[in-house]
Protein backbone atom coordinates (compact mmCIF):
# COMPACT_ATOMS: atom_id res chain seq x y z
CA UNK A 1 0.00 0.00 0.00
CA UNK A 2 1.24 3.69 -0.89
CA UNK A 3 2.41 5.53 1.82
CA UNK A 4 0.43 8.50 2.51
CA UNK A 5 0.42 11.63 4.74
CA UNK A 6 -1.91 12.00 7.75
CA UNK A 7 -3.29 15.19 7.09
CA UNK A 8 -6.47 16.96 5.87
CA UNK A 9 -5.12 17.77 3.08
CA UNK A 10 -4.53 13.83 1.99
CA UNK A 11 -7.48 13.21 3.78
CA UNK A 12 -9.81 15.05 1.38
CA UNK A 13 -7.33 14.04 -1.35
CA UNK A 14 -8.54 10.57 -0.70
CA UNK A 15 -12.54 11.82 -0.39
CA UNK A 16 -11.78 13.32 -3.83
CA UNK A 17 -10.58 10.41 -5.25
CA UNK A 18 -13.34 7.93 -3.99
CA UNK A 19 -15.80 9.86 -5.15
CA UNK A 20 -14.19 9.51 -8.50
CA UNK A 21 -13.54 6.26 -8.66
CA UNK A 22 -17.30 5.52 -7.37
CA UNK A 23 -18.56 7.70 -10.24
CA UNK A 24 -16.99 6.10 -13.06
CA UNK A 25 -17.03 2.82 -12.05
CA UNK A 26 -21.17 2.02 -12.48
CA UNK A 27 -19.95 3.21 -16.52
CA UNK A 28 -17.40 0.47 -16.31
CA UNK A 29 -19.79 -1.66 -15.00
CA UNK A 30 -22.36 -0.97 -18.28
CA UNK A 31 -19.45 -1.01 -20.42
CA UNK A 32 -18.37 -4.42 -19.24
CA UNK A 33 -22.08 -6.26 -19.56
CA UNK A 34 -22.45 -4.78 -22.87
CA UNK A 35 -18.81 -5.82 -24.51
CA UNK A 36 -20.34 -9.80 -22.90
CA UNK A 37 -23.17 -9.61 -24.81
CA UNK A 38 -21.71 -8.32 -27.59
CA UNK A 39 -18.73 -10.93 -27.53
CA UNK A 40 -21.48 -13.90 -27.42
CA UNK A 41 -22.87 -12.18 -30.22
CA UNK A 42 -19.71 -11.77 -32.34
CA UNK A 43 -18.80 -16.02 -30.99
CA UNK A 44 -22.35 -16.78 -32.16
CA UNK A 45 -21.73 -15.09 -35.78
CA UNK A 46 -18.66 -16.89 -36.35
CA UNK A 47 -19.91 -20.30 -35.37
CA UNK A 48 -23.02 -20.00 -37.91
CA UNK A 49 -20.12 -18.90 -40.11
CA UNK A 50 -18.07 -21.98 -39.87
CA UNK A 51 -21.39 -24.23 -40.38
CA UNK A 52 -22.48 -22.22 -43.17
CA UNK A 53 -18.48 -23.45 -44.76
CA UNK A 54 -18.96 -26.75 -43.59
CA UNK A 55 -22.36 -27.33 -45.62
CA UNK A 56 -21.11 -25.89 -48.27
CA UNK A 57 -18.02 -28.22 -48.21
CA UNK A 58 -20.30 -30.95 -48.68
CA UNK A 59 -22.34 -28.75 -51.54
CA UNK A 60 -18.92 -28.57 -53.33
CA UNK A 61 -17.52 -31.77 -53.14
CA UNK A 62 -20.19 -33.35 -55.89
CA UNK A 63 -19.50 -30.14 -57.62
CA UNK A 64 -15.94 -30.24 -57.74
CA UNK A 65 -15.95 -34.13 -58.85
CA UNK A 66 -17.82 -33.45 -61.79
CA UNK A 67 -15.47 -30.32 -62.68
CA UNK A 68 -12.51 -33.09 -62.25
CA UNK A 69 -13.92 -35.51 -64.32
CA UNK A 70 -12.76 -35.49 -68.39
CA UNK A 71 -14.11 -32.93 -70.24
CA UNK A 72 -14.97 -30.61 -66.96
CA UNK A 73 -12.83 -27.41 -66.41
CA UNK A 74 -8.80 -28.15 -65.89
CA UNK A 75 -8.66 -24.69 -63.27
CA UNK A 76 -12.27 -24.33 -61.17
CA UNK A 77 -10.15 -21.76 -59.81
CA UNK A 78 -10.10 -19.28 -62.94
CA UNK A 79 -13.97 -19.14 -62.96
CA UNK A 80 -14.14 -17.18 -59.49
CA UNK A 81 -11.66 -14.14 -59.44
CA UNK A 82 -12.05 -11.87 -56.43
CA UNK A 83 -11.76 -8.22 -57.29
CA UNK A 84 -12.75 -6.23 -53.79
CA UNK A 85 -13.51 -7.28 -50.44
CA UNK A 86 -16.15 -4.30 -49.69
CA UNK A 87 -16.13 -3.60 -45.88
CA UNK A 88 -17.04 -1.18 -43.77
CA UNK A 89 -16.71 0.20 -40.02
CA UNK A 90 -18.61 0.80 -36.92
CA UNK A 91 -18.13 2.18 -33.48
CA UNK A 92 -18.88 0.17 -30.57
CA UNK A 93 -18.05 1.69 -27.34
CA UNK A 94 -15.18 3.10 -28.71
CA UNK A 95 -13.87 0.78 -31.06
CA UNK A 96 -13.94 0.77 -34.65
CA UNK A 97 -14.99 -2.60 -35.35
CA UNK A 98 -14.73 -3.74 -39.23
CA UNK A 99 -17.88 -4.95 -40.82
CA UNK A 100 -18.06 -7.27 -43.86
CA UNK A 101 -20.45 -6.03 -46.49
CA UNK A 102 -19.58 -8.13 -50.02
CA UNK A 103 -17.32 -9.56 -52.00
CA UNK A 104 -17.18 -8.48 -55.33
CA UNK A 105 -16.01 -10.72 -58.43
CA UNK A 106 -14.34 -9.70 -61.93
CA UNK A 107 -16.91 -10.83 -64.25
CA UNK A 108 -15.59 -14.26 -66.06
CA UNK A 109 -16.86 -14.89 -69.16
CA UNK A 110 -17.88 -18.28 -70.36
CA UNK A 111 -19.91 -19.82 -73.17
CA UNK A 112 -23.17 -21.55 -71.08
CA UNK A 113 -24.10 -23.26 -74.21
CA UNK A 114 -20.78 -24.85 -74.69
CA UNK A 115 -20.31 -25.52 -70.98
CA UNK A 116 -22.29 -28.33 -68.56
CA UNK A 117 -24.81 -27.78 -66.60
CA UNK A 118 -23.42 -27.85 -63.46
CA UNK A 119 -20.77 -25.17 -64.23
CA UNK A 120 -23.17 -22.19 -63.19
CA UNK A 121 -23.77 -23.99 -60.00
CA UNK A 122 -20.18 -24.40 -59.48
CA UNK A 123 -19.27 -20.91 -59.66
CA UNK A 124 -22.22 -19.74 -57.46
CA UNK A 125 -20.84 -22.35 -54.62
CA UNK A 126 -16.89 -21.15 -55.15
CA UNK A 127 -18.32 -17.60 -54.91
CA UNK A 128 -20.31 -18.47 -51.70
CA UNK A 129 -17.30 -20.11 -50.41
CA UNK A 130 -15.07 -17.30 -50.82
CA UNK A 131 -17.67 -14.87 -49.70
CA UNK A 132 -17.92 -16.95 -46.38
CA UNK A 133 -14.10 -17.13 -46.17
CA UNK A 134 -13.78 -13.40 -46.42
CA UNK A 135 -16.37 -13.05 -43.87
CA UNK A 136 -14.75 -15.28 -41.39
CA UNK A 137 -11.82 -13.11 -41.72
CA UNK A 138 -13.38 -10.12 -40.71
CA UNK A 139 -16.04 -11.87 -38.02
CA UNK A 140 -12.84 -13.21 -36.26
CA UNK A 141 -11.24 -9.63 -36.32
CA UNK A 142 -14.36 -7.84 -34.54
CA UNK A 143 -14.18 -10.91 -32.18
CA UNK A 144 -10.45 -10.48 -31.14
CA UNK A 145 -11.06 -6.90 -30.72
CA UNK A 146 -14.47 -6.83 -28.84
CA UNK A 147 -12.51 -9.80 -26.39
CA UNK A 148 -9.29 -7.69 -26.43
CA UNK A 149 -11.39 -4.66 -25.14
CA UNK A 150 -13.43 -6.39 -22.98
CA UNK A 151 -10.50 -8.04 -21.03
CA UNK A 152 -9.15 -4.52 -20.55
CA UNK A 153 -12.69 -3.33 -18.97
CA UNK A 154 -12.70 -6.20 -16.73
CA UNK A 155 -9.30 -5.42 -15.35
CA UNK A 156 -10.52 -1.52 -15.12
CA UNK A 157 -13.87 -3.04 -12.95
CA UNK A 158 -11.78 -5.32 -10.90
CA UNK A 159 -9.15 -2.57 -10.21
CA UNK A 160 -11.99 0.03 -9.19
CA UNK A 161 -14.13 -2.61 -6.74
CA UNK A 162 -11.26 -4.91 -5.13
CA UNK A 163 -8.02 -2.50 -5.27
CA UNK A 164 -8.95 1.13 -5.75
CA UNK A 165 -11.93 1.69 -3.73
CA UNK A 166 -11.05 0.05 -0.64
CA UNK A 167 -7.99 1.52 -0.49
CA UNK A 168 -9.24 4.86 -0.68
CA UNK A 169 -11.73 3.84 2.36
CA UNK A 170 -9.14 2.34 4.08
CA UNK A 171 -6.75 5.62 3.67
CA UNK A 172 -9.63 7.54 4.50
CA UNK A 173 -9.79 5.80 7.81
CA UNK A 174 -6.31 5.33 8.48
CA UNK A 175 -6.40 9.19 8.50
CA UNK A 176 -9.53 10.11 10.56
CA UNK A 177 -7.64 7.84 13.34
CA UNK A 178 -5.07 9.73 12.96
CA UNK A 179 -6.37 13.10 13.00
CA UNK A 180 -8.52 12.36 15.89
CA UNK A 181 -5.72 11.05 17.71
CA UNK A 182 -3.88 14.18 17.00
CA UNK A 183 -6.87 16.13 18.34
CA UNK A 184 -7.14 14.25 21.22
CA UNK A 185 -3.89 14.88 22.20
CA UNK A 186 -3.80 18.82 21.28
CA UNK A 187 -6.15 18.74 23.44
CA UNK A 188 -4.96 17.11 26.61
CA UNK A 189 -1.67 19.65 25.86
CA UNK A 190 -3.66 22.52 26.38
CA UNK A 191 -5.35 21.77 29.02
CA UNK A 192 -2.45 20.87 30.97
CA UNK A 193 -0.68 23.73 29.97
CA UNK A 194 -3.92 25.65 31.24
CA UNK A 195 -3.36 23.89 34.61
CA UNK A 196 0.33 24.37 34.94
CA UNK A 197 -0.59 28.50 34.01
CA UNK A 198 -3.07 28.57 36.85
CA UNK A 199 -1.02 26.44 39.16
CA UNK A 200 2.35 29.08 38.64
CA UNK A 201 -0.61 32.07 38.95
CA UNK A 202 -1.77 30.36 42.28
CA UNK A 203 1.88 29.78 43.60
């Protein structure tokens, strides 16, 4: 614990301070329950995210057989080029959190007549799955950050209620002790320096 002076001075240095520290922390407090709900949120987003991937795994795999097989397309690849990853940014407590919007393609060209069936729904599942890639990217970003910044309230809370707080009380205390022991005993000086004055006026 800090040492501190036994005065009135420190004493409503302390008051000051507790009253601070009491004001701000019922904000912490808010800011704390909503960065939780907002972290199960963001967890919640990114677990439909990786289910939405793993269904359309399965969606592809038929898909990508077929473009294997002879006469399908040699690179799957070339039919889905990414040209932007549109995002954009909000403000959550304070922190800019990214946002994924889109993604958008360069526009492949391809003869459907001369291609199979199956090619159109390839290239809608590839640009799903690269849409839902890019998102994950982005969903686990806000995550980090809304964790990140909710670890850092949670210290500020705990800080304020178990360090902070009762210190200050405790100083506080320590001090009006201290004080009133110092009163105490100014005043047991004077009056026997009363007594010994009337006792040399008497003599």
């Amino acid at each position: 614990m800090p040492k501190i002076k036994f005065t009135k001075t420190e004493q409503k240095k302390q008051q000051d301070s507790l009253k601070q520290f009491l004001r701000f922390l019922p904000t912490l407090q808010l800011k704390k329950q909503q960065l939780q709900v907002e972290v199960r949120k963001s967890a919640a987003l990114l677990e439909a995210n990786r289910r939405k991937q793993s269904e359309l795994v399965e969606r592809l795999t038929g898909l990508l057989e077929l473009l294997a097989a002879p006469g399908g397309v040699d690179q799957p690849e070339a039919l889905v080029k990414v040209r932007l990853v549109k995002t954009s940014e909000s403000n959550f407590a304070g922190i800019a959190i990214p946002v994924f919007e889109a993604v958008e393609f360069e526009p492949v060209d391809y003869d459907r007549f001369e291609t199979d069936w199956y090619i159109d729904d390839a290239v809608a599942a590839l640009k799903d799955a690269v849409s839902l890639r890019e998102a994950h990217k982005i969903l686990e970003k806000q995550y980090d950050l809304l964790s990140g910044e909710l670890r850092t309230t949670s210290q500020r809370v705990n800080l304020f209620e178990k360090v902070k707080i009762p210190e200050c009380r405790d100083n506080i205390r320590r001090i009006a002790i201290m004080l009133g022991d110092q009163e105490t005993s100014s005043v047991a000086r004077c009056k026997i320096a009363k007594r010994k004055t009337t006792e040399a006026a008497s003599a």
